[in-house]
N, C-alpha and C. Protein backbone atom coordinates (compact mmCIF):
# COMPACT_ATOMS: atom_id res chain seq x y z
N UNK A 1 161.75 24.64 99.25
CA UNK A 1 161.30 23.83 100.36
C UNK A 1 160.34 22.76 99.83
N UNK A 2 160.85 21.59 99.73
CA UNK A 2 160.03 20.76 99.41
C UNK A 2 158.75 20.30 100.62
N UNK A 3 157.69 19.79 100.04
CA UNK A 3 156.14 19.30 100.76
C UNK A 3 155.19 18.48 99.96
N UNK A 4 154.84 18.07 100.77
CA UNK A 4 153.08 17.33 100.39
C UNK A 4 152.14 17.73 100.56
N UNK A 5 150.85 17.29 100.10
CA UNK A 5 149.34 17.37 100.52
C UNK A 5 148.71 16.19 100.02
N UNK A 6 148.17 15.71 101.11
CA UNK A 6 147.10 14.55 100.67
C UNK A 6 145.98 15.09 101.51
N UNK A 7 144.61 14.31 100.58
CA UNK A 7 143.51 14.52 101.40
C UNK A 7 142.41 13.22 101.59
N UNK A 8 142.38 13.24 101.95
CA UNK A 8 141.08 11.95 101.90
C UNK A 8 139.76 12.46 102.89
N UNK A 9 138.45 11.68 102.22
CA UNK A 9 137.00 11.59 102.90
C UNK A 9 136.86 10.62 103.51
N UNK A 10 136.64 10.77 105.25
CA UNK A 10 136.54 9.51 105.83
C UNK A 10 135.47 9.55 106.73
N UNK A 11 134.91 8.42 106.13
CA UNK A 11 133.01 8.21 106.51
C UNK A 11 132.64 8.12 107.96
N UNK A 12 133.15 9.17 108.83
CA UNK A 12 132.85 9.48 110.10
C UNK A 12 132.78 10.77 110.79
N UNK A 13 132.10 11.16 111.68
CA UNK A 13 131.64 12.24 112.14
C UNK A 13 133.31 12.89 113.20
N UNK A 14 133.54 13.82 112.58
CA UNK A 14 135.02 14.60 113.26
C UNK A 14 135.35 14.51 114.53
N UNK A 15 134.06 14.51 115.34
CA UNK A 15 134.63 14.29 116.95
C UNK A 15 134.98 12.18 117.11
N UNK A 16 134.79 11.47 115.76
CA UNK A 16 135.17 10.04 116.19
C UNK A 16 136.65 10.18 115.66
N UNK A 17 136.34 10.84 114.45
CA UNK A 17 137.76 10.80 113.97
C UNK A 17 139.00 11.73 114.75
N UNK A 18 138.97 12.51 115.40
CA UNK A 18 139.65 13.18 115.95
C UNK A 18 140.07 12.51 117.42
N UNK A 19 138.83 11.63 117.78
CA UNK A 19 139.33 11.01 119.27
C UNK A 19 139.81 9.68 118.25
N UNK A 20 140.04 9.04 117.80
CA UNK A 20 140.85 7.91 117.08
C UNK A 20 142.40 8.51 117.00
N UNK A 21 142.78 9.48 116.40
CA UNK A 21 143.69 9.74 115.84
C UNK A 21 144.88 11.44 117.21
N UNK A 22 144.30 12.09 118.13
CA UNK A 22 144.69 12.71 118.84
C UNK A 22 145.58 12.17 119.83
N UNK A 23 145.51 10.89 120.32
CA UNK A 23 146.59 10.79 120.98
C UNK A 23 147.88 10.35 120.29
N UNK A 24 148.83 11.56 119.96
CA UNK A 24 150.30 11.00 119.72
C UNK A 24 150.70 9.66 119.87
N UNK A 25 150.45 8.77 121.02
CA UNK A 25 151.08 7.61 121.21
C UNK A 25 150.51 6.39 120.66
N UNK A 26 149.27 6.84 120.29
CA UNK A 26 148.55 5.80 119.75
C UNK A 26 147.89 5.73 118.18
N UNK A 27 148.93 4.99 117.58
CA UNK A 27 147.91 4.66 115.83
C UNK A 27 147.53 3.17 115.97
N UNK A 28 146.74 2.86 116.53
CA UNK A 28 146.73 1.51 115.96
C UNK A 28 145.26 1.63 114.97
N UNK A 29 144.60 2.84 114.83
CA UNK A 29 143.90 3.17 113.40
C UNK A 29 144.62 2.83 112.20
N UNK A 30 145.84 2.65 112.18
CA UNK A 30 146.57 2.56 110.73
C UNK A 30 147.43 0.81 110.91
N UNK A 31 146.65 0.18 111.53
CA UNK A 31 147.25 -1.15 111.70
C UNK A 31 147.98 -1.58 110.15
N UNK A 32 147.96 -1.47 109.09
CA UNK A 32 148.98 -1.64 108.10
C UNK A 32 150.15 -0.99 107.52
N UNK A 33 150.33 -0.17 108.21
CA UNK A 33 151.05 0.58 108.23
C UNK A 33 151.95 1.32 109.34
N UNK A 34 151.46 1.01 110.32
CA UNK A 34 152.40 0.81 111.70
C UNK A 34 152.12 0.08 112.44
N UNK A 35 153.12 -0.46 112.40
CA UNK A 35 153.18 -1.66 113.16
C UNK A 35 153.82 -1.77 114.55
N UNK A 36 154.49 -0.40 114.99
CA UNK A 36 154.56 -0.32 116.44
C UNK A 36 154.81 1.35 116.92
N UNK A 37 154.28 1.72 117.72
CA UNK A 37 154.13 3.41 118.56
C UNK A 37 154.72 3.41 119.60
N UNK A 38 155.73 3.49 119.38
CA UNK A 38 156.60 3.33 121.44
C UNK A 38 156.80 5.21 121.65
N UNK A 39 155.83 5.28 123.24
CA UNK A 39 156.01 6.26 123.41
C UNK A 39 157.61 6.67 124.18
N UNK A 40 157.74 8.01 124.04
CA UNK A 40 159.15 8.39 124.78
C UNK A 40 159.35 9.34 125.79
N UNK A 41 159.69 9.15 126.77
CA UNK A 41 159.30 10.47 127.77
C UNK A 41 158.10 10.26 128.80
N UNK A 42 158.21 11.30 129.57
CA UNK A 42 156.42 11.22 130.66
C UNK A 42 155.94 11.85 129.82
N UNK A 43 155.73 12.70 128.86
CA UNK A 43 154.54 13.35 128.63
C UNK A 43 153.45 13.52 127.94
N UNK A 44 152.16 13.01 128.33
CA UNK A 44 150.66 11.89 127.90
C UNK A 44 150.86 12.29 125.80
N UNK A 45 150.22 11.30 125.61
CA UNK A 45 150.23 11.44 124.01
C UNK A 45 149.48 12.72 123.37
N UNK A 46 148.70 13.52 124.18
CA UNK A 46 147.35 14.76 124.00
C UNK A 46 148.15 15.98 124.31
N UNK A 47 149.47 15.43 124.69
CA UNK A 47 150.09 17.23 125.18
C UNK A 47 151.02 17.43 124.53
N UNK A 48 150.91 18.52 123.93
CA UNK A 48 152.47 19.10 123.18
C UNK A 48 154.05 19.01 123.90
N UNK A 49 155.14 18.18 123.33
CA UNK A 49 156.27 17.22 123.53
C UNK A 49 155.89 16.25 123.94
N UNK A 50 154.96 15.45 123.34
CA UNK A 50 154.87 14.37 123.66
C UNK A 50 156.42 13.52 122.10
N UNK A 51 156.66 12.77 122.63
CA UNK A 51 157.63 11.43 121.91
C UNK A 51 157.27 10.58 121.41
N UNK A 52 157.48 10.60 120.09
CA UNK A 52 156.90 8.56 119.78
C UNK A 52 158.33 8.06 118.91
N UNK A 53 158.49 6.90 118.61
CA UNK A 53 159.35 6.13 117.46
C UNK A 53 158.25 5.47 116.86
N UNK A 54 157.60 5.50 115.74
CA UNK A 54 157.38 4.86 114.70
C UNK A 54 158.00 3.65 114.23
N UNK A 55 157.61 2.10 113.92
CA UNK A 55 157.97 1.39 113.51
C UNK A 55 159.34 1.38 113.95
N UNK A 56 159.93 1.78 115.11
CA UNK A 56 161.41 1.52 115.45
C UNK A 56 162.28 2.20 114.86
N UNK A 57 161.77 3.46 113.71
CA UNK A 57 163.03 4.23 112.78
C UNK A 57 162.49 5.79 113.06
N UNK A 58 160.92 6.07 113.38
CA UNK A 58 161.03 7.43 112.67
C UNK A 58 160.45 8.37 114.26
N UNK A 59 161.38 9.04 114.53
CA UNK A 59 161.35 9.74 115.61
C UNK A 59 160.75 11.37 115.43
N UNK A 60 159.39 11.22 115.75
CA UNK A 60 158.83 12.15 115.63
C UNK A 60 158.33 13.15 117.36
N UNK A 61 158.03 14.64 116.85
CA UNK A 61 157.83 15.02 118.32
C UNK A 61 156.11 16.14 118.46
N UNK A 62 155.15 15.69 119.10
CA UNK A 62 154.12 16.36 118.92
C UNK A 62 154.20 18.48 119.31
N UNK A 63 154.26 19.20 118.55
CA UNK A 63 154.25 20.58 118.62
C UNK A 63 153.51 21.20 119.13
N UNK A 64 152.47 20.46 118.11
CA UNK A 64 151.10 21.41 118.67
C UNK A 64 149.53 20.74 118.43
N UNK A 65 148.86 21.18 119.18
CA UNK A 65 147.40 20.54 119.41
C UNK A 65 146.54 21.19 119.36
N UNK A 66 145.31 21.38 118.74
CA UNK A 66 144.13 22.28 118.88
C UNK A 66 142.96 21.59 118.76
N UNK A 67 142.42 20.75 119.72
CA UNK A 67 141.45 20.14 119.83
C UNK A 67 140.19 20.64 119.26
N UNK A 68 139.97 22.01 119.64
CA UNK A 68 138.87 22.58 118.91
C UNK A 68 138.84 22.84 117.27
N UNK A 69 140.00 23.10 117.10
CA UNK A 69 140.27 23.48 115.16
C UNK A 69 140.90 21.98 114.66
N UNK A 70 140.67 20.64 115.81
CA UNK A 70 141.55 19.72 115.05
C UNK A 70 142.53 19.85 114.10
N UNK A 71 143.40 19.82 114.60
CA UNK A 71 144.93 19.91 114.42
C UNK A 71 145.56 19.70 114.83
N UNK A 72 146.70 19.06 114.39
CA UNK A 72 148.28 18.56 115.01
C UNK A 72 149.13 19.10 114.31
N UNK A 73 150.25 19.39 115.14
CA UNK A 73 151.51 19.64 114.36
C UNK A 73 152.63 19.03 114.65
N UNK A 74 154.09 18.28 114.03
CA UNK A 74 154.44 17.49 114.76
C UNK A 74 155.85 17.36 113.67
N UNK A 75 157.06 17.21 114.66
CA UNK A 75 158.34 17.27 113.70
C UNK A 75 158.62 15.88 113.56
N UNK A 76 159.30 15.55 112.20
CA UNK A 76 160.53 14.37 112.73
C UNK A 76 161.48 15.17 112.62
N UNK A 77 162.22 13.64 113.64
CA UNK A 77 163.31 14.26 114.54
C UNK A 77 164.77 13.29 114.02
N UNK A 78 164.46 12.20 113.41
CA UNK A 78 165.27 11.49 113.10
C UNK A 78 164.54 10.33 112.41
N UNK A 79 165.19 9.78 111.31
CA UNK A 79 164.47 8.90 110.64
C UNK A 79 165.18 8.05 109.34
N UNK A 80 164.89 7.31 108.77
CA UNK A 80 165.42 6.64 107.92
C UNK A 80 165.87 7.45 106.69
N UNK A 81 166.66 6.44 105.42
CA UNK A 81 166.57 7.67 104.40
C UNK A 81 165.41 7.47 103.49
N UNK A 82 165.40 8.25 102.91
CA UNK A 82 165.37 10.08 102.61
C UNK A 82 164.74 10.79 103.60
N UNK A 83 164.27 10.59 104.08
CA UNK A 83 164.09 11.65 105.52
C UNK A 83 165.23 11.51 106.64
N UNK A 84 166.50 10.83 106.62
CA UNK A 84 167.36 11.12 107.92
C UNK A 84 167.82 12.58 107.97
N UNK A 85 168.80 13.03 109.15
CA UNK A 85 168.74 14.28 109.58
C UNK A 85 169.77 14.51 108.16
N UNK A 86 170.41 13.94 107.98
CA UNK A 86 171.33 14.08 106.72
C UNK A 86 170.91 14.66 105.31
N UNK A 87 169.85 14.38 105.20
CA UNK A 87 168.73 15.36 104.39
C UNK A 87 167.78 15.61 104.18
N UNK A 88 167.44 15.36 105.26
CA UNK A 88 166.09 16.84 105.44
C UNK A 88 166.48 17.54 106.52
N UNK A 89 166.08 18.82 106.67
CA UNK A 89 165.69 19.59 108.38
C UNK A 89 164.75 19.99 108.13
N UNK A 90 164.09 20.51 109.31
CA UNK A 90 163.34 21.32 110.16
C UNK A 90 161.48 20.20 109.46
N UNK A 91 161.57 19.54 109.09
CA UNK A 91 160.18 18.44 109.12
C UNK A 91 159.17 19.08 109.78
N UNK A 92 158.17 19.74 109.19
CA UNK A 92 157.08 19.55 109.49
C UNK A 92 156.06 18.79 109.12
N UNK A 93 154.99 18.10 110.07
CA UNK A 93 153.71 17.51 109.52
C UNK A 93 152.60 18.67 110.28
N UNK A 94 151.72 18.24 109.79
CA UNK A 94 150.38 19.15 109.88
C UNK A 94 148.84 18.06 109.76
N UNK A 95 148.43 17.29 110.54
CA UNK A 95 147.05 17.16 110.37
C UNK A 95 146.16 18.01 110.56
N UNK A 96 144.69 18.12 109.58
CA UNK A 96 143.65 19.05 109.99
C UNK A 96 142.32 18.18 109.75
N UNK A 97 141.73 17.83 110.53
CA UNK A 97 140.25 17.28 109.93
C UNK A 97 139.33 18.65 110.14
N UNK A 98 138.51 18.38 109.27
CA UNK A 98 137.44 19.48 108.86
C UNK A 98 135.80 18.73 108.64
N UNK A 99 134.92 19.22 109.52
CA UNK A 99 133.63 17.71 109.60
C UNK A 99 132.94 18.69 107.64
N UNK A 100 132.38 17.57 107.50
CA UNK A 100 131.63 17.17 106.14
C UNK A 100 130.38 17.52 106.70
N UNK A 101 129.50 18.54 106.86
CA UNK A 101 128.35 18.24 107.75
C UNK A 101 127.11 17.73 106.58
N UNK A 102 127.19 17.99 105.38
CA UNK A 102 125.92 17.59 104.78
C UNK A 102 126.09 15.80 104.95
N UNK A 103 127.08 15.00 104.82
CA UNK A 103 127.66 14.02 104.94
C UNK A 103 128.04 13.23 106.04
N UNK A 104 128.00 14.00 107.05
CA UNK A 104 128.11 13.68 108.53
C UNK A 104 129.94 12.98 108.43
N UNK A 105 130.68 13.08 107.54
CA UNK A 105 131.35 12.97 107.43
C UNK A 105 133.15 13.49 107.71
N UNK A 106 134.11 13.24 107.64
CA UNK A 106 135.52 13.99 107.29
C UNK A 106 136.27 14.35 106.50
N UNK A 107 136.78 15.75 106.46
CA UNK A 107 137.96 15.43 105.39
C UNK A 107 139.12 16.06 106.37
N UNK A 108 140.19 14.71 105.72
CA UNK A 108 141.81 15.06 106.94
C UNK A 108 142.61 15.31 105.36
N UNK A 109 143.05 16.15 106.09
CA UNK A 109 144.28 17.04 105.00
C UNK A 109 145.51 16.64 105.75
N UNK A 110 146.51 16.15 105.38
CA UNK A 110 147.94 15.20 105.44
C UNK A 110 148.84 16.37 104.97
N UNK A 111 149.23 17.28 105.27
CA UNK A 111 150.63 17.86 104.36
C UNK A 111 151.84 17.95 105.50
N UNK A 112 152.92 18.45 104.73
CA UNK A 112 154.27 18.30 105.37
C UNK A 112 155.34 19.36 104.36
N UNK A 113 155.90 19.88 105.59
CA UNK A 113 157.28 20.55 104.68
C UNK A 113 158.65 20.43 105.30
N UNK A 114 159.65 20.63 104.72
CA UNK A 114 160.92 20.40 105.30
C UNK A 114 162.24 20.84 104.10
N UNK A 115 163.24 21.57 105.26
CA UNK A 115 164.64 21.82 103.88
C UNK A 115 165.10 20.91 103.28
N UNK A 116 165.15 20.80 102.23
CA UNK A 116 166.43 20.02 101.25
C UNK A 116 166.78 20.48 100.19
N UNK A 117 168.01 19.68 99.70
CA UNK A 117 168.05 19.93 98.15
C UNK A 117 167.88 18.60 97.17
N UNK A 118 166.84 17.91 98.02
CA UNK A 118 167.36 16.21 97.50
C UNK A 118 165.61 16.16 97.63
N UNK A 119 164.88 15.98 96.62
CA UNK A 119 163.08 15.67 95.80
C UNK A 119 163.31 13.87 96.62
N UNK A 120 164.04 12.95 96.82
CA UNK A 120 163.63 11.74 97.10
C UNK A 120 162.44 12.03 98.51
N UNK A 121 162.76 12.64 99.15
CA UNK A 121 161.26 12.74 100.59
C UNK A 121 159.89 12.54 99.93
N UNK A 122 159.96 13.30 98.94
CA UNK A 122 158.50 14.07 98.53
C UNK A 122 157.71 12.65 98.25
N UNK A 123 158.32 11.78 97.38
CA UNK A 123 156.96 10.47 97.08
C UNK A 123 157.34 9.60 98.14
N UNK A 124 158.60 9.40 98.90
CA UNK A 124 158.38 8.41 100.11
C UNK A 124 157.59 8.66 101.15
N UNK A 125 157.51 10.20 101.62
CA UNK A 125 155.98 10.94 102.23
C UNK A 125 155.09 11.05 101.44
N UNK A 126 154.65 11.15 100.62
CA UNK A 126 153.64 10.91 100.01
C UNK A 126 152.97 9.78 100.17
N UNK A 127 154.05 8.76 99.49
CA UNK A 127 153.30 7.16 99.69
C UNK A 127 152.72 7.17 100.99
N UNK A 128 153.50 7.30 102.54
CA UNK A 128 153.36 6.61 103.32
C UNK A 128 151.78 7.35 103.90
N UNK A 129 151.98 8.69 103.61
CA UNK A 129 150.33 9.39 104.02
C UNK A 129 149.33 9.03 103.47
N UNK A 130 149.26 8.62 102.14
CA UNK A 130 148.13 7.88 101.60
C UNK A 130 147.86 6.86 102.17
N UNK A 131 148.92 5.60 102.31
CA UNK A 131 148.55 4.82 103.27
C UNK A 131 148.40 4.80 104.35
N UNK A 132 148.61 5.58 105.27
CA UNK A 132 148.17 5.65 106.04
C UNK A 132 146.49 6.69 106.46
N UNK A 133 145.76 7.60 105.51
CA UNK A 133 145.27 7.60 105.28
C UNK A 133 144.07 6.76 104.96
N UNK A 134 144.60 5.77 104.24
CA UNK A 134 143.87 5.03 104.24
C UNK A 134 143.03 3.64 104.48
N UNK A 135 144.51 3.84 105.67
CA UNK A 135 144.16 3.04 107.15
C UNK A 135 142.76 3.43 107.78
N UNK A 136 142.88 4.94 107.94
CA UNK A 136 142.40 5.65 108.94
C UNK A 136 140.71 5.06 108.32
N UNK A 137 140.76 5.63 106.66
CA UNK A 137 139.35 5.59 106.52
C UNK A 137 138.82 3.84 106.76
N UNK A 138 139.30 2.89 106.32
CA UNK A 138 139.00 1.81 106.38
C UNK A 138 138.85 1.74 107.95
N UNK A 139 139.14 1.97 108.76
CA UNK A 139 139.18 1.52 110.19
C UNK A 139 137.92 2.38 110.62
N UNK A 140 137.41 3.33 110.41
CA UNK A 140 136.48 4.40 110.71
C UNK A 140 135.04 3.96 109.86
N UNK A 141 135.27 3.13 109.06
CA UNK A 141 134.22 3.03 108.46
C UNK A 141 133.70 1.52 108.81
């Protein structure tokens, strides 16, 4: 089963970073890197099945939410290649922020897993979590 992990420190206190980044329908924290969030469905971006399309290709679906342990969990559902349904299944992502308290700070942990027999996912998710990552911190800081 191939996966990722990225992590990054982002110079803000967990309850900013967590209300930036919790609603499903909304990244515009990562303005270089997405460039459009169309939600899908009635159901609000904070509740589990919520819908988005990514940049017009990557159809992802929110799982799960834990406001208190900050966390998301969240499939794609369809998407370009190397992630189309053609090879990968079952996509998981996983955000977790965790507060920095000597630092007043964050750290968000980025990982992801999913079936294949085809390694191309692993650095095209990779890349795109770093950058986007490091959207997040530049925008927060």
């Amino acid at each position: 089963m191939p996966s990722t992990y990225q992590s990054n420190l982002i110079n803000a206190p967990v309850d900013k970073v967590w209300a930036a980044i919790s609603n499903f329908h909304d990244m515009s924290w990562a303005p270089n890197v997405v460039s459009s969030c169309e939600s899908v469905g009635d159901t609000p971006g904070t509740e589990v099945g919520a819908k988005r399309i990514l940049n017009g290709a990557f159809h992802e679906t929110l799982m799960e939410v834990d406001a208190t342990g900050h966390l998301m969990k969240y499939s794609i559902d369809d998407g370009p290649a190397p992630i189309s349904p053609s090879e990968v299944s079952n996509y998981i992502g996983e955000i977790k922020l965790t507060p920095v308290t000597m630092q007043d700070s964050t750290l968000i942990e980025w990982s992801s897993s999913w079936d294949s027999n085809e390694e191309e996912a692993v650095s095209f998710c990779h890349n795109i979590y770093v950058a986007i990552m490091g959207d997040l911190a530049e925008t927060m800081s």
